[in-house]
Protein backbone atom coordinates (compact mmCIF):
# COMPACT_ATOMS: atom_id res chain seq x y z
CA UNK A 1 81.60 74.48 85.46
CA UNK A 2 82.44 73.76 89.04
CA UNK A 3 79.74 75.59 91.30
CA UNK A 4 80.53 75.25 95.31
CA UNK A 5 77.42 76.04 97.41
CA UNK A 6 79.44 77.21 100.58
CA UNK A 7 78.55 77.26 103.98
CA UNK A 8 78.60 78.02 107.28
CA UNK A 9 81.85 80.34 108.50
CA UNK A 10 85.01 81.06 106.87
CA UNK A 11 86.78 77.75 107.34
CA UNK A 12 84.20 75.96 106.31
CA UNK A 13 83.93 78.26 102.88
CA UNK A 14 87.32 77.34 102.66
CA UNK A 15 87.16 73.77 102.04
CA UNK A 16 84.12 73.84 100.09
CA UNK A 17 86.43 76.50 97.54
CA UNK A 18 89.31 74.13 97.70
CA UNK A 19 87.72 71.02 96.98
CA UNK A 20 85.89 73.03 94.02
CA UNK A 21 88.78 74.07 92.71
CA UNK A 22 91.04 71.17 92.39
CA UNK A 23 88.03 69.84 90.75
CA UNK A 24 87.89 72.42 88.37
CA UNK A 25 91.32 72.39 87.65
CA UNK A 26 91.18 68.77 86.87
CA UNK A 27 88.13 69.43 84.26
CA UNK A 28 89.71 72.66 83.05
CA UNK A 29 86.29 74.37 84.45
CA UNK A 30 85.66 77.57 86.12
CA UNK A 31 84.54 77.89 89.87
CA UNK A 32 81.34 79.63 90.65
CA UNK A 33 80.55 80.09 94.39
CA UNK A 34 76.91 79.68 94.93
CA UNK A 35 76.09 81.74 97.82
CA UNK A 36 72.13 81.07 98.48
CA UNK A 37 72.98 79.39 102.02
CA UNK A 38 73.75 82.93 103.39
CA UNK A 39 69.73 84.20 102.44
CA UNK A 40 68.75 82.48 105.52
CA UNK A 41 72.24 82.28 107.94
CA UNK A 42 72.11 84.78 110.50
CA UNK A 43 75.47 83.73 112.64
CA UNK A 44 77.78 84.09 109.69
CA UNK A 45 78.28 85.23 106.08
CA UNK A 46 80.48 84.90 103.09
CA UNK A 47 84.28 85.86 103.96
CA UNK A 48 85.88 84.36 100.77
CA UNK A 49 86.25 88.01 99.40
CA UNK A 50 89.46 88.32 101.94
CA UNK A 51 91.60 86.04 100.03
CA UNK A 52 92.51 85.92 96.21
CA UNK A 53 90.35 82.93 95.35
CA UNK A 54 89.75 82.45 91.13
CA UNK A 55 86.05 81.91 91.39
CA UNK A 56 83.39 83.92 89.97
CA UNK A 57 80.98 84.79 93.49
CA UNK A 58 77.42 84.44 92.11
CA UNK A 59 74.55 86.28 93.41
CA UNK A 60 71.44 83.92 94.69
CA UNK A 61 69.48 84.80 91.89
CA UNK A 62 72.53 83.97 89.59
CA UNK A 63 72.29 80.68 91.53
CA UNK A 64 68.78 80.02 90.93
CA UNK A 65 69.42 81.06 87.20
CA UNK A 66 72.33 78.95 86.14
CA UNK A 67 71.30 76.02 87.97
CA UNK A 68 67.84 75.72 86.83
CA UNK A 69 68.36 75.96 83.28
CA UNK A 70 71.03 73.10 83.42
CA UNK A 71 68.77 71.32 85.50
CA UNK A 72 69.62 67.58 85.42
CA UNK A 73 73.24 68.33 83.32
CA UNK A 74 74.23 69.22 86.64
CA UNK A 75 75.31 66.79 89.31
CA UNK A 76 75.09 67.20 92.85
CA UNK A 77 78.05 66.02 94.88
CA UNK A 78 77.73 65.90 98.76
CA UNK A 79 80.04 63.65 100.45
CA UNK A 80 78.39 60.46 102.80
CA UNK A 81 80.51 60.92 105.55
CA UNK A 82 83.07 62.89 107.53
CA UNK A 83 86.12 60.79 106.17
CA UNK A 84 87.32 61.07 102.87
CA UNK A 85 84.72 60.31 100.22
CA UNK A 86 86.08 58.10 97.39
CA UNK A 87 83.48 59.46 95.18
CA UNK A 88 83.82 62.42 95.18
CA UNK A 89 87.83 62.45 94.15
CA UNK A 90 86.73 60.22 91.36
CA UNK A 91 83.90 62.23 90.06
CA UNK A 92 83.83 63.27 86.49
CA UNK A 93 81.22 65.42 85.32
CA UNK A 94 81.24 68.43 83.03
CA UNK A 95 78.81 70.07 85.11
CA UNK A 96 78.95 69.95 89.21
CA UNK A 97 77.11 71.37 92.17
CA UNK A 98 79.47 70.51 95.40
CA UNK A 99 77.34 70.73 98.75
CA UNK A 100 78.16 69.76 102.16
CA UNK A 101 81.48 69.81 103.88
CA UNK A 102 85.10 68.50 102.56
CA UNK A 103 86.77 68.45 106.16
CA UNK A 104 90.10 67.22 104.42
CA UNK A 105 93.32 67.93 103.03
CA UNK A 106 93.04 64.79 100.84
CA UNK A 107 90.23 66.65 99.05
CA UNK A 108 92.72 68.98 97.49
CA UNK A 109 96.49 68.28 98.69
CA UNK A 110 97.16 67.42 95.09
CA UNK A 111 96.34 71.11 94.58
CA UNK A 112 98.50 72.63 97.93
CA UNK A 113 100.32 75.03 95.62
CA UNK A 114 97.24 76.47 93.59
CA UNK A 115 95.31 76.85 96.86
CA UNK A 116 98.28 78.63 98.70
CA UNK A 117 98.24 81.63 96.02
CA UNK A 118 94.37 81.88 96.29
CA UNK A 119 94.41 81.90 100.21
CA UNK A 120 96.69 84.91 99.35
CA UNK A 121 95.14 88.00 101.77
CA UNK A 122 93.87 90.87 99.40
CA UNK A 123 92.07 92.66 102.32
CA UNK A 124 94.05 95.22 104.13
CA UNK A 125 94.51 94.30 108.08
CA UNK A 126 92.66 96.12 110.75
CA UNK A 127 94.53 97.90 113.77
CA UNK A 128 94.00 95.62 116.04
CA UNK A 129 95.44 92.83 113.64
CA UNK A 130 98.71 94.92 112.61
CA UNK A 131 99.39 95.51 116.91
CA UNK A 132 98.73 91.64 117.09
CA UNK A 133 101.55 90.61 114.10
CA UNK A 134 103.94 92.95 114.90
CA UNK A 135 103.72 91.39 118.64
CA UNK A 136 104.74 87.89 116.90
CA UNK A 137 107.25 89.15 114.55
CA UNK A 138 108.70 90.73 117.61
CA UNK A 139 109.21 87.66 119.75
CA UNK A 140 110.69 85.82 116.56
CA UNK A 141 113.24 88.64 115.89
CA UNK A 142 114.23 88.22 119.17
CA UNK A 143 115.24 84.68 118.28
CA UNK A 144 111.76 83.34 119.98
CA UNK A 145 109.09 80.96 118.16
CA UNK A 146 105.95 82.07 118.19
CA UNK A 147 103.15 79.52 119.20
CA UNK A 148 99.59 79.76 118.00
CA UNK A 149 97.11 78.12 120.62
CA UNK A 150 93.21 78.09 119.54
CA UNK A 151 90.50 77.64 122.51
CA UNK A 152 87.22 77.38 120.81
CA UNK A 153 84.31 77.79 122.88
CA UNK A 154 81.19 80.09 121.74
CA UNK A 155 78.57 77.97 120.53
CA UNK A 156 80.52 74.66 121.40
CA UNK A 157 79.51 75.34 125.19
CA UNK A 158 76.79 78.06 124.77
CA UNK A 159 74.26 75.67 122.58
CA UNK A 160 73.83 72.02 123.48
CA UNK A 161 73.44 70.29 120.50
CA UNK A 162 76.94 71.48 119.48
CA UNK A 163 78.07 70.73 122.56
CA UNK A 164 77.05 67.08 122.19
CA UNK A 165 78.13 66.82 118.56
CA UNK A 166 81.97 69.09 119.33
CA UNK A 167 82.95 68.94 122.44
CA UNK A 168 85.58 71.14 124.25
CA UNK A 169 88.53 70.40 123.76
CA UNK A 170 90.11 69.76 127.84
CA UNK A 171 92.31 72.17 129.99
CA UNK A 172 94.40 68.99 130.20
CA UNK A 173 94.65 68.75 126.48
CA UNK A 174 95.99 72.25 126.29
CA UNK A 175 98.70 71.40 129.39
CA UNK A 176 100.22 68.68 127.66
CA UNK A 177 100.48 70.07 124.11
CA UNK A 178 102.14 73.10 126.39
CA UNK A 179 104.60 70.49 127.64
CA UNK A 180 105.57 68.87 124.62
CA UNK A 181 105.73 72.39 122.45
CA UNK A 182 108.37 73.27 125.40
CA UNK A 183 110.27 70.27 124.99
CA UNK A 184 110.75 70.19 121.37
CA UNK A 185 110.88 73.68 120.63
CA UNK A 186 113.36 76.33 121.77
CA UNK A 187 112.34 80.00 123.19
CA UNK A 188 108.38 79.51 122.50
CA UNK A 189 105.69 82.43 123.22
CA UNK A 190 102.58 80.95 123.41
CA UNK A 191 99.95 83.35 121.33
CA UNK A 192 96.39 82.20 122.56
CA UNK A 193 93.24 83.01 119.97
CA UNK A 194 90.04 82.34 121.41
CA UNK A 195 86.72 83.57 120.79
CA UNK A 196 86.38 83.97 124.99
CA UNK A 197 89.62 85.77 125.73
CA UNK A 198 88.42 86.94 128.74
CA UNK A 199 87.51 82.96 129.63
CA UNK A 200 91.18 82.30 128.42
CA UNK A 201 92.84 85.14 130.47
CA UNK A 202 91.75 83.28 133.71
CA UNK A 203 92.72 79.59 132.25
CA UNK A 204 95.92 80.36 130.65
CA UNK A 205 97.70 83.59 132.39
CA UNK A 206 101.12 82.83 133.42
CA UNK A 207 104.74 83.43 131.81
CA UNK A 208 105.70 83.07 128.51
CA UNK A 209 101.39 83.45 127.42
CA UNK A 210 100.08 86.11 125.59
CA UNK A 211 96.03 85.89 125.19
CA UNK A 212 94.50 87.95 122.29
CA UNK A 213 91.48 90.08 122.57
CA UNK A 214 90.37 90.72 118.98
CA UNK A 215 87.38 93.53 119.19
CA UNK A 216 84.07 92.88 118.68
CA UNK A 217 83.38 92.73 114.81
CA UNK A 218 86.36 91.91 113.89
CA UNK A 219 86.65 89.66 110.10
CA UNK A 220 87.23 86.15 111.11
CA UNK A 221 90.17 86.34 108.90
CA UNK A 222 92.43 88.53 111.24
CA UNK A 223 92.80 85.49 113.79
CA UNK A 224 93.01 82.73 111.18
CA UNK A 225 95.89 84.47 109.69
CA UNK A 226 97.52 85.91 113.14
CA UNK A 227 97.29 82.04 113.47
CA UNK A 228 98.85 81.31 110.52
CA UNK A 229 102.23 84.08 111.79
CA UNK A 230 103.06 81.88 113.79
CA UNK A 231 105.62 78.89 113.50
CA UNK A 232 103.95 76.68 115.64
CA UNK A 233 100.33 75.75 116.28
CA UNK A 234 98.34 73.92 119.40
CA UNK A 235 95.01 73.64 117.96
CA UNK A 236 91.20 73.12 119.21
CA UNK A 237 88.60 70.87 116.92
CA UNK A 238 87.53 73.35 115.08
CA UNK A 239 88.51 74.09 111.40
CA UNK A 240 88.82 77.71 112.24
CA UNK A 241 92.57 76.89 113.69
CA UNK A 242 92.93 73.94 111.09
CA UNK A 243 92.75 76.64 108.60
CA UNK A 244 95.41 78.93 110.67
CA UNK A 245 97.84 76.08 111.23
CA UNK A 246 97.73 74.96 107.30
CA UNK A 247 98.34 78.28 106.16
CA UNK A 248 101.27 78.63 108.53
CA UNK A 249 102.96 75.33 106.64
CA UNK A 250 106.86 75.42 107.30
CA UNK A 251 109.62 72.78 107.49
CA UNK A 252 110.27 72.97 111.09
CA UNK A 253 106.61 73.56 111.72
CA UNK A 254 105.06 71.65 114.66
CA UNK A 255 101.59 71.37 115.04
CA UNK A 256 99.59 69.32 117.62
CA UNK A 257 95.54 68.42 117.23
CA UNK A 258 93.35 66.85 119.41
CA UNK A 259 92.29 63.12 118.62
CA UNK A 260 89.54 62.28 117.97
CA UNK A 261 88.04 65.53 116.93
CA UNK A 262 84.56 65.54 118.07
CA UNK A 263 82.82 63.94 121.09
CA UNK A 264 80.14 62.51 118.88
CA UNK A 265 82.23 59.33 118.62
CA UNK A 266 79.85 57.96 115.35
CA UNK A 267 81.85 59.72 113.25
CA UNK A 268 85.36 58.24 111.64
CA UNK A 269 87.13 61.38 111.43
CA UNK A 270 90.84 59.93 111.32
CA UNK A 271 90.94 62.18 107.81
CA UNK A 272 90.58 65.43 109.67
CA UNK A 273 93.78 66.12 110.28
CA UNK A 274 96.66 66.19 107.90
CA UNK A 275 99.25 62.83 108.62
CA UNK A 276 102.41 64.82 109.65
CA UNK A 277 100.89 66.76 112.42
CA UNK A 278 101.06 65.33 115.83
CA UNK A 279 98.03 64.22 117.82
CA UNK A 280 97.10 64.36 121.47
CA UNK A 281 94.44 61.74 122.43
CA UNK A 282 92.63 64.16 124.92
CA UNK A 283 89.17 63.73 123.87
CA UNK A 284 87.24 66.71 123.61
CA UNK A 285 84.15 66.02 125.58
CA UNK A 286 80.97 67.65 126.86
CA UNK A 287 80.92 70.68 128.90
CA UNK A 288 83.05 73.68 129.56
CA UNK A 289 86.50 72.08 128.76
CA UNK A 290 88.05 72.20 132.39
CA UNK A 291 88.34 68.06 132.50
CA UNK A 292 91.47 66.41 132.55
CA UNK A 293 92.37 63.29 130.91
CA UNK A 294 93.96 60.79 133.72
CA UNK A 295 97.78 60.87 132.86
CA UNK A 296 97.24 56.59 132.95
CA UNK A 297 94.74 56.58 130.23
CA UNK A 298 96.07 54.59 127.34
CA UNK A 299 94.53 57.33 124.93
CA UNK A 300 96.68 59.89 125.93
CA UNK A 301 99.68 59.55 124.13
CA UNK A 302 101.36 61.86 121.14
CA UNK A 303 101.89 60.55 117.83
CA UNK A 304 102.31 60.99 113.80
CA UNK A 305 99.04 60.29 112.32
């Protein structure tokens, strides 16, 4: 058996599932989802239940159960670093408890089909989410291309240690992605997602701009997949929008990240984003994300990673 201790929000659960489950399918195991982070998380809880994943969603207690009485048959599998961990693609065990976070499509791309059916929505969409797709679907039956842009601020800006570790991704970041979405795309409406709208509305009002203002309470899911509507994505470093642009996989799709992906520069994390999508080299950096990026500075350049 595969077990996948998730954590943290919904994108995160997401990679710990898909990592489980391509190893799984390479054992021929099941997938248990060990859920005994969320006895002590207070800012989020388990979200998997949206989608049509083919685990089995333990209780802690299950947790507790299963894994004590294998005890040492089971191996625990957290990766060493933010890049890809050889290991763990290589491991093979009868019996494994994955921990930690798989921030990669290389942990699963082998698997892209599988995980595409099991990110399948099974939870009906609330109001607000139905007004917000039929808003896209409008501008692309007009002949348009919807554009999903993700400013992630919340805890980024509001706590300092995540602020030191993530960053903000810059005003200037978002201006140039703007440019080159307009310049290699025809008709775009640019959809903004942000978990400040209100912060947003002030930043980014002007034509062609639509901001979102999802009500309080609402599932995570409704933005990721909103996100995931559209045929385009500009997105911040955060998985969240990762998750929203990977889901919304076309052939035409364009999708532009910021590089690198946090402002704790001690991490390597070139494997964050998938190779095709385009990269801005806008750092995100410390603060409230209204820097700018000199237009002379050698890092700021787009690119195919």
């Amino acid at each position: 058996m595969t077990i996948a201790q998730v954590e943290g929000g919904l994108a995160s659960q997401m990679f710990g599932y898909a990592a489980a489950r391509r190893l799984a399918l390479k054992h021929g195991a099941d997938v248990l989802i060990d859920p005994r982070n969320y006895r002590t998380y207070t800012k989020f809880q388990l979200e998997l239940h949206h989608f049509d994943v083919q685990a089995v969603l333990l209780s802690p207690e299950q947790a507790d159960e299963i894994c004590g009485r294998l005890d040492e048959a089971v191996t625990v599998v957290r990766p060493r670093h933010l890049h890809v961990d050889q290991a763990v693609l290589e491991l093979d065990r009868p019996h494994v408890l994955m921990k930690g976070n798989y921030v990669s499509e290389d942990y699963f791309h082998d698997v892209e089909d599988v995980l595409r059916r099991d990110f399948r929505r099974t939870s009906l969409p609330t109001e607000y989410a139905a007004g917000a797709r039929a808003a896209i679907d409008a501008h692309r039956a007009r002949g348009g291309a919807p554009v999903a842009v993700h400013v992630r601020r919340g805890d980024y800006v509001s706590e300092a240690h995540t602020n030191r570790f993530h960053g903000t991704c810059t005003l200037d970041y978002y201006a140039r992605a703007r440019d080159v979405i307009t310049r290699t795309v025809e008709d775009p409406w640019f959809f903004v997602f942000s978990d400040d709208p209100e912060w947003c509305k002030t930043r980014f009002s002007g034509s062609r701009t639509t901001v979102f203002h999802a009500p309080p309470g609402t599932p995570p899911v409704e933005d990721m997949l909103l996100m995931a509507a559209c045929d385009h994505h500009v997105i911040a470093n955060s998985t969240y929008s990762w998750w929203g642009a990977w889901l919304g996989k076309t052939d035409r799709q364009v999708v532009i990240g910021p590089r690198p992906f946090l402002a704790d520069r001690t991490h390597n994390t070139d494997d964050i984003l998938p190779r095709h999508w385009l990269t801005l080299g806008a750092s995100p950096s410390p603060g409230h994300g209204a820097g700018a990026a000199r237009a002379d500075d050698p890092r700021v350049a787009v690119g195919a990673r």
